[in-house]
N, C-alpha and C. Protein backbone atom coordinates (compact mmCIF):
# COMPACT_ATOMS: atom_id res chain seq x y z
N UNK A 1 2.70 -11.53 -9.03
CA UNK A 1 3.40 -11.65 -7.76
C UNK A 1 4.25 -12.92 -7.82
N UNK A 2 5.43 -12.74 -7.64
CA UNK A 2 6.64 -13.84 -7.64
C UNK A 2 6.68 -14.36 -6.38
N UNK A 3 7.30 -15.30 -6.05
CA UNK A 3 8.41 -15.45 -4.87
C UNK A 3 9.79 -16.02 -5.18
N UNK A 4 10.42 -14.79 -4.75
CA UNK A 4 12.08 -15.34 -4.85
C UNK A 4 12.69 -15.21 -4.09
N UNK A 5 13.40 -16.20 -3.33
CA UNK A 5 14.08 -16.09 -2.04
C UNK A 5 13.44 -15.75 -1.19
N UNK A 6 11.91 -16.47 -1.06
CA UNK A 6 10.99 -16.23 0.44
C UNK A 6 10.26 -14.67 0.11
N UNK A 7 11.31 -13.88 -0.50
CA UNK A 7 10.54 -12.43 -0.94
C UNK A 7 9.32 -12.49 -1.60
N UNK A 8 8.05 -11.68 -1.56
CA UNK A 8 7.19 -11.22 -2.57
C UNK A 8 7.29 -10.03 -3.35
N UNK A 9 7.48 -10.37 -4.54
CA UNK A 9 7.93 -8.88 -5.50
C UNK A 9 6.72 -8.65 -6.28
N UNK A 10 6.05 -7.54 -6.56
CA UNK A 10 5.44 -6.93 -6.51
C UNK A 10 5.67 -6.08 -7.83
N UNK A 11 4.28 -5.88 -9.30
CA UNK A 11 5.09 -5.23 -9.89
C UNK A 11 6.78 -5.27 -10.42
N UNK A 12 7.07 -6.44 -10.42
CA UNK A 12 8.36 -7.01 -11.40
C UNK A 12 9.45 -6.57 -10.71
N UNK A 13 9.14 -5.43 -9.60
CA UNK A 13 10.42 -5.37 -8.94
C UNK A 13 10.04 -5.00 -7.65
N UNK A 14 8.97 -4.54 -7.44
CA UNK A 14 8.96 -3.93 -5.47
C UNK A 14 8.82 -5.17 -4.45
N UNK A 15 9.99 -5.43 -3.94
CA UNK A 15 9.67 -6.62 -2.38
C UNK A 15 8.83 -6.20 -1.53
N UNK A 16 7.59 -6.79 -1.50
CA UNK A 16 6.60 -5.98 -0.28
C UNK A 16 7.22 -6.44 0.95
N UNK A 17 7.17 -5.78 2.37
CA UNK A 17 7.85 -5.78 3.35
C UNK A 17 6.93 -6.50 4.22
N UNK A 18 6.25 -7.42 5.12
CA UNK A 18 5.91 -7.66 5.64
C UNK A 18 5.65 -6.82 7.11
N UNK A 19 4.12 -7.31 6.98
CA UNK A 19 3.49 -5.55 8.34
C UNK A 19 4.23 -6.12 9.34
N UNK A 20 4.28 -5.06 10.01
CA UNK A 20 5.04 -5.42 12.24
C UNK A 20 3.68 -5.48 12.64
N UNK A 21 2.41 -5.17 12.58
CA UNK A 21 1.22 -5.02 13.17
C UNK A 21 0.45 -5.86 12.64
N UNK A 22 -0.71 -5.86 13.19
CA UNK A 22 -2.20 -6.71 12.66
C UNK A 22 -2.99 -5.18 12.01
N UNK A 23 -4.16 -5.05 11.44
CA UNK A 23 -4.95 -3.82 11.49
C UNK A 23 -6.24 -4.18 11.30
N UNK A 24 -7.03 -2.76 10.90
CA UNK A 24 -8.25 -3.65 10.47
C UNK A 24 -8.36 -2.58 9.76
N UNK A 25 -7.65 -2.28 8.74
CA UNK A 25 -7.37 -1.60 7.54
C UNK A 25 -7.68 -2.00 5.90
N UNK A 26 -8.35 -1.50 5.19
CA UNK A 26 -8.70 -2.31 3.84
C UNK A 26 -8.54 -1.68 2.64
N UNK A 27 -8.04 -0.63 2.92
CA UNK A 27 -7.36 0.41 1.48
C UNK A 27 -8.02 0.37 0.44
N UNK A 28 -9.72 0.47 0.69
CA UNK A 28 -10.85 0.78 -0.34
C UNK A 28 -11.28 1.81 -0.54
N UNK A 29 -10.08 3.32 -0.09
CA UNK A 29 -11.40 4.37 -0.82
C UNK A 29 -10.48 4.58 -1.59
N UNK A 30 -10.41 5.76 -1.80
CA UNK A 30 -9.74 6.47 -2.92
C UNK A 30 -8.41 6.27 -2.69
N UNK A 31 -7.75 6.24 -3.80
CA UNK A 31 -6.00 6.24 -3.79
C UNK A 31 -5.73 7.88 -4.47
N UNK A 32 -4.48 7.90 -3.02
CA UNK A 32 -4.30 9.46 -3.76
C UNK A 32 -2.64 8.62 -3.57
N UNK A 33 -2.13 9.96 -4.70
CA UNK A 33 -0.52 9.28 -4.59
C UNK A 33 0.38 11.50 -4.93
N UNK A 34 1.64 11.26 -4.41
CA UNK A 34 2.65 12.56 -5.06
C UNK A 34 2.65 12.52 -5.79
N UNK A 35 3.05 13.45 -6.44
CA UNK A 35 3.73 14.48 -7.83
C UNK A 35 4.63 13.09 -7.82
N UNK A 36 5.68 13.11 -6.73
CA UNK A 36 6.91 12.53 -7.16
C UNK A 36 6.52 11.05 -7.53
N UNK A 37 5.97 10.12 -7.19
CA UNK A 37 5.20 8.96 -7.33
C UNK A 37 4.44 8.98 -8.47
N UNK A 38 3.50 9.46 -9.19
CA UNK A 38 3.01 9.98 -10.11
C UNK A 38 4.02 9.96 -11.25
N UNK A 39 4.77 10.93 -11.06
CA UNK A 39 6.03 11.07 -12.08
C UNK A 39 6.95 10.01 -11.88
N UNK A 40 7.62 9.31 -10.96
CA UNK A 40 8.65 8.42 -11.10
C UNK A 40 8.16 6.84 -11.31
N UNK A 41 7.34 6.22 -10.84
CA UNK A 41 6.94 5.11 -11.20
C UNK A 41 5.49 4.84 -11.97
N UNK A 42 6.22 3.88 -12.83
CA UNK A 42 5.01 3.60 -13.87
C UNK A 42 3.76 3.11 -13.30
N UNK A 43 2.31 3.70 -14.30
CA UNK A 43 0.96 3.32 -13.88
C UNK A 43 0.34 1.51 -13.59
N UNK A 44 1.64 0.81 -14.35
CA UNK A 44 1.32 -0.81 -14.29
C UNK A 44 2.03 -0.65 -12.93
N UNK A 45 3.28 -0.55 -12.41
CA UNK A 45 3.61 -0.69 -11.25
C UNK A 45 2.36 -0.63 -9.71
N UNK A 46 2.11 1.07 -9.82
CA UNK A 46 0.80 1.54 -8.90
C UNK A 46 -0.20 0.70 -9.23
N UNK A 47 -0.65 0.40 -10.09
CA UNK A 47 -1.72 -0.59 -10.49
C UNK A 47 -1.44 -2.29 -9.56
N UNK A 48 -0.38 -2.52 -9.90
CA UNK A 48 0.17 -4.15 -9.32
C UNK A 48 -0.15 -3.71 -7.89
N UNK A 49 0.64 -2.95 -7.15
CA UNK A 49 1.08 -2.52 -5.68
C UNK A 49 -0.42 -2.55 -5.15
N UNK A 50 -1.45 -1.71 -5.80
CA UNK A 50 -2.92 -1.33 -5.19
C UNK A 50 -3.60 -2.94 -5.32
N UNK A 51 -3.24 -3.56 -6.61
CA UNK A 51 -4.26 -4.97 -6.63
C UNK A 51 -3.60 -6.22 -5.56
N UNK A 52 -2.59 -5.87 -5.10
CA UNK A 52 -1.59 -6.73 -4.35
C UNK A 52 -2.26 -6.39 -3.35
N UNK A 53 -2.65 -5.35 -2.70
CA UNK A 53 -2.92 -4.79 -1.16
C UNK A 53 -4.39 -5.34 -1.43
N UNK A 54 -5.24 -5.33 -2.54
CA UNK A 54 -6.72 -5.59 -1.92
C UNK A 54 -6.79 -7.19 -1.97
N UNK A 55 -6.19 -7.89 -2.51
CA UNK A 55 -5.99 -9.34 -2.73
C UNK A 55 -5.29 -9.75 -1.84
N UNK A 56 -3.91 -9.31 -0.29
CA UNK A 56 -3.71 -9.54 1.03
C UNK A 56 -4.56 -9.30 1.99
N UNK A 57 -5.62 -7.98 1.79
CA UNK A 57 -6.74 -7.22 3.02
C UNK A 57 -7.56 -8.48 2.93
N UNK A 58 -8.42 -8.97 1.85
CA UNK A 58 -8.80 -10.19 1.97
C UNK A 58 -8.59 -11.44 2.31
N UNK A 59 -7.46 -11.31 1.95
CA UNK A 59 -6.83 -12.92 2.91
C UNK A 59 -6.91 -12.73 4.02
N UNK A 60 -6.29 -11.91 4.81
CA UNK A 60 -5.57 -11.24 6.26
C UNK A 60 -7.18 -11.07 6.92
N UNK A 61 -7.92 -10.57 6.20
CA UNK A 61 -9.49 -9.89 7.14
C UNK A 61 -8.76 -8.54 7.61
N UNK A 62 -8.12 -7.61 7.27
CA UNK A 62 -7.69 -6.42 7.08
C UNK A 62 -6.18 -6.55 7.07
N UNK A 63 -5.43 -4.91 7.05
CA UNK A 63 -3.97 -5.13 7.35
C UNK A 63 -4.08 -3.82 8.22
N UNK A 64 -2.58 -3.92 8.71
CA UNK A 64 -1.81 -2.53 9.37
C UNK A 64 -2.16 -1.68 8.33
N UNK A 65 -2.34 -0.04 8.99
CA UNK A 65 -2.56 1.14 8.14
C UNK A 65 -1.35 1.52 7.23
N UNK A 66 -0.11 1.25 7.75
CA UNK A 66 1.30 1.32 6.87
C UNK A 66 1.87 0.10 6.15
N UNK A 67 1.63 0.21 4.77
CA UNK A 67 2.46 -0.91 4.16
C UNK A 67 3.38 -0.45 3.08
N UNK A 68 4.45 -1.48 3.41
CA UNK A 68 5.83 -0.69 2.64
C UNK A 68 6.01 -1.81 1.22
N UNK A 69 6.60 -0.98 0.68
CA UNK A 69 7.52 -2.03 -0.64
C UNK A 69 8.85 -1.29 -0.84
N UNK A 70 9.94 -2.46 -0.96
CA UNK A 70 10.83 -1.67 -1.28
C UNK A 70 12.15 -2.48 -2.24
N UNK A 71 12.71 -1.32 -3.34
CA UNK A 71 13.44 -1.23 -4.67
C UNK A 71 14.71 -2.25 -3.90
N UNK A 72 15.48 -2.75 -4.43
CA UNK A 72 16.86 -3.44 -4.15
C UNK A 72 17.65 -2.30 -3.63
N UNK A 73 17.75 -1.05 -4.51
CA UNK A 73 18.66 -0.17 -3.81
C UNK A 73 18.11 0.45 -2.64
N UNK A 74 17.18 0.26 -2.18
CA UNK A 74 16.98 0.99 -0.92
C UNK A 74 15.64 1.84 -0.79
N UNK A 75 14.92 2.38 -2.03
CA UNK A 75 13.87 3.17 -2.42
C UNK A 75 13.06 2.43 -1.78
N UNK A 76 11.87 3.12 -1.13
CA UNK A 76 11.11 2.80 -0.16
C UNK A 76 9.47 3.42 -0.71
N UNK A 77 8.61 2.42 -1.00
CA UNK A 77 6.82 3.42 -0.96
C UNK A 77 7.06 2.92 0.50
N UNK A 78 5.31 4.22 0.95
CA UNK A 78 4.79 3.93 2.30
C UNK A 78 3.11 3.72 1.02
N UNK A 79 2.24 2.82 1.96
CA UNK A 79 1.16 3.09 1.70
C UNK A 79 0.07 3.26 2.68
N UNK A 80 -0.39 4.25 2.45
CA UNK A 80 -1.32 4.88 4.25
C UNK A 80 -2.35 4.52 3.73
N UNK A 81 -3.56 3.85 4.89
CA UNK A 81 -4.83 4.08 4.58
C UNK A 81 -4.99 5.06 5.80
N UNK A 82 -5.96 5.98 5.48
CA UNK A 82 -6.50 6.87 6.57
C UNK A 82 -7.74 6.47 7.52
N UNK A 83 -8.38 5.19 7.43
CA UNK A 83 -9.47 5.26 8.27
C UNK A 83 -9.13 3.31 8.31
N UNK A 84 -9.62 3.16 9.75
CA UNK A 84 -9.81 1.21 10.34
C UNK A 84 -11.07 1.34 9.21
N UNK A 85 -11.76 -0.11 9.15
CA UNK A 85 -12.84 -0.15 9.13
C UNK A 85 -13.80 0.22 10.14
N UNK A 86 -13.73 0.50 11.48
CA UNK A 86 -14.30 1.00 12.28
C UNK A 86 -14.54 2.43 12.05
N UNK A 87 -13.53 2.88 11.70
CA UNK A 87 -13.86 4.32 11.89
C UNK A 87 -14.29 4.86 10.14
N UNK A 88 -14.49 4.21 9.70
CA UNK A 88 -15.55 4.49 8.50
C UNK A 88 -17.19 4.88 8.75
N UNK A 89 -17.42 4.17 9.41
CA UNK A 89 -18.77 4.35 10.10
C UNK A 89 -18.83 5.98 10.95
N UNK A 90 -17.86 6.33 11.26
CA UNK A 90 -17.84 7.82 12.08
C UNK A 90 -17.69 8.93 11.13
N UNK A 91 -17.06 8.75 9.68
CA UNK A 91 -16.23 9.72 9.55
C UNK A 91 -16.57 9.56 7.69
N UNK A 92 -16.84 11.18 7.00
CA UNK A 92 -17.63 10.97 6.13
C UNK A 92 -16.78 10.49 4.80
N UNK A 93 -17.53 10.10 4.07
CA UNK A 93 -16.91 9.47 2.53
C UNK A 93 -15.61 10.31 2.26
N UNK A 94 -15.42 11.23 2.36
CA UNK A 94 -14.36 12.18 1.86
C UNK A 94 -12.76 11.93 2.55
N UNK A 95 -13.19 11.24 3.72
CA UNK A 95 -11.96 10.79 4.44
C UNK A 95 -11.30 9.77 3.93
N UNK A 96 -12.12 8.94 3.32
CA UNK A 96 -12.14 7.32 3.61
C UNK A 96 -11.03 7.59 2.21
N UNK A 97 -9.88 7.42 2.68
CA UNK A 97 -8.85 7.31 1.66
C UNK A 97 -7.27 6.91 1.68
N UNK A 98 -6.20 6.60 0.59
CA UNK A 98 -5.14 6.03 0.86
C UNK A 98 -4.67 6.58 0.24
N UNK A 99 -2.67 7.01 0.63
CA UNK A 99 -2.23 7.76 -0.19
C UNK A 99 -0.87 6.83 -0.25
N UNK A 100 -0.08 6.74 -1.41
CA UNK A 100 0.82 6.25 -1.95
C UNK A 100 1.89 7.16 -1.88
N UNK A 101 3.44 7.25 -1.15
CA UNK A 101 4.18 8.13 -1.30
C UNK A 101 5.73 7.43 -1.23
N UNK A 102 6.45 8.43 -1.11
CA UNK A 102 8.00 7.57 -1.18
C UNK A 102 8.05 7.95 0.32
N UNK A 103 8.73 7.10 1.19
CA UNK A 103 9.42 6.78 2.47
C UNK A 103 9.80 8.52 3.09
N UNK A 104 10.68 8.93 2.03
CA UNK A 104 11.30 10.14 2.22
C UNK A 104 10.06 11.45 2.18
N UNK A 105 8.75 11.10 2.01
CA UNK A 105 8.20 12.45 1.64
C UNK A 105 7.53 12.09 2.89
N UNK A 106 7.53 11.19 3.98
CA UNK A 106 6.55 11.02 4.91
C UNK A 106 7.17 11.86 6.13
């Protein structure tokens, strides 16, 4: 993780976007990601992006459920977690998950 020009880049090139929200979100179960994600960006990239998010949830004491990064030209991830930490406790293991996608497939 760099900083250049106040930016955090992410993976050698994604600027993570800073949340609009607080959460109490921690993007610890499973990572699911697209076909198109899968196929277009490399496994060190997804790798950086996922160790970046659990190394901020810890600082922060959670985040917003939506966190973005995004390419110079405009390319956009979303990253969803599906459950607060609250609602882990309600809702069974199979839920408890995050999915990685491009902006455009949401």
């Amino acid at each position: 993780m760099d900083k250049q020009n106040k930016k955090t880049i992410v993976g050698d090139r994604w600027n993570y976007q800073p949340q609009e929200q607080e959460g109490d979100y921690w993007f610890d179960g499973n990572a699911y990601m697209t076909n198109n994600i899968q196929e277009q960006i490399p496994s060190h990239e997804l790798q950086a992006i996922i160790l970046f998010l659990k190394r901020l949830v810890e600082q922060k004491k959670g985040l917003d459920y939506l966190q973005v990064f995004k390419l110079e030209n405009g390319t956009k991830i979303f990253v969803i977690d599906n459950l607060s930490r609250s609602q882990k406790e309600i809702y069974a293991p199979e839920h408890h998950y995050f999915t990685i996608l491009f902006s455009y497939e949401y």
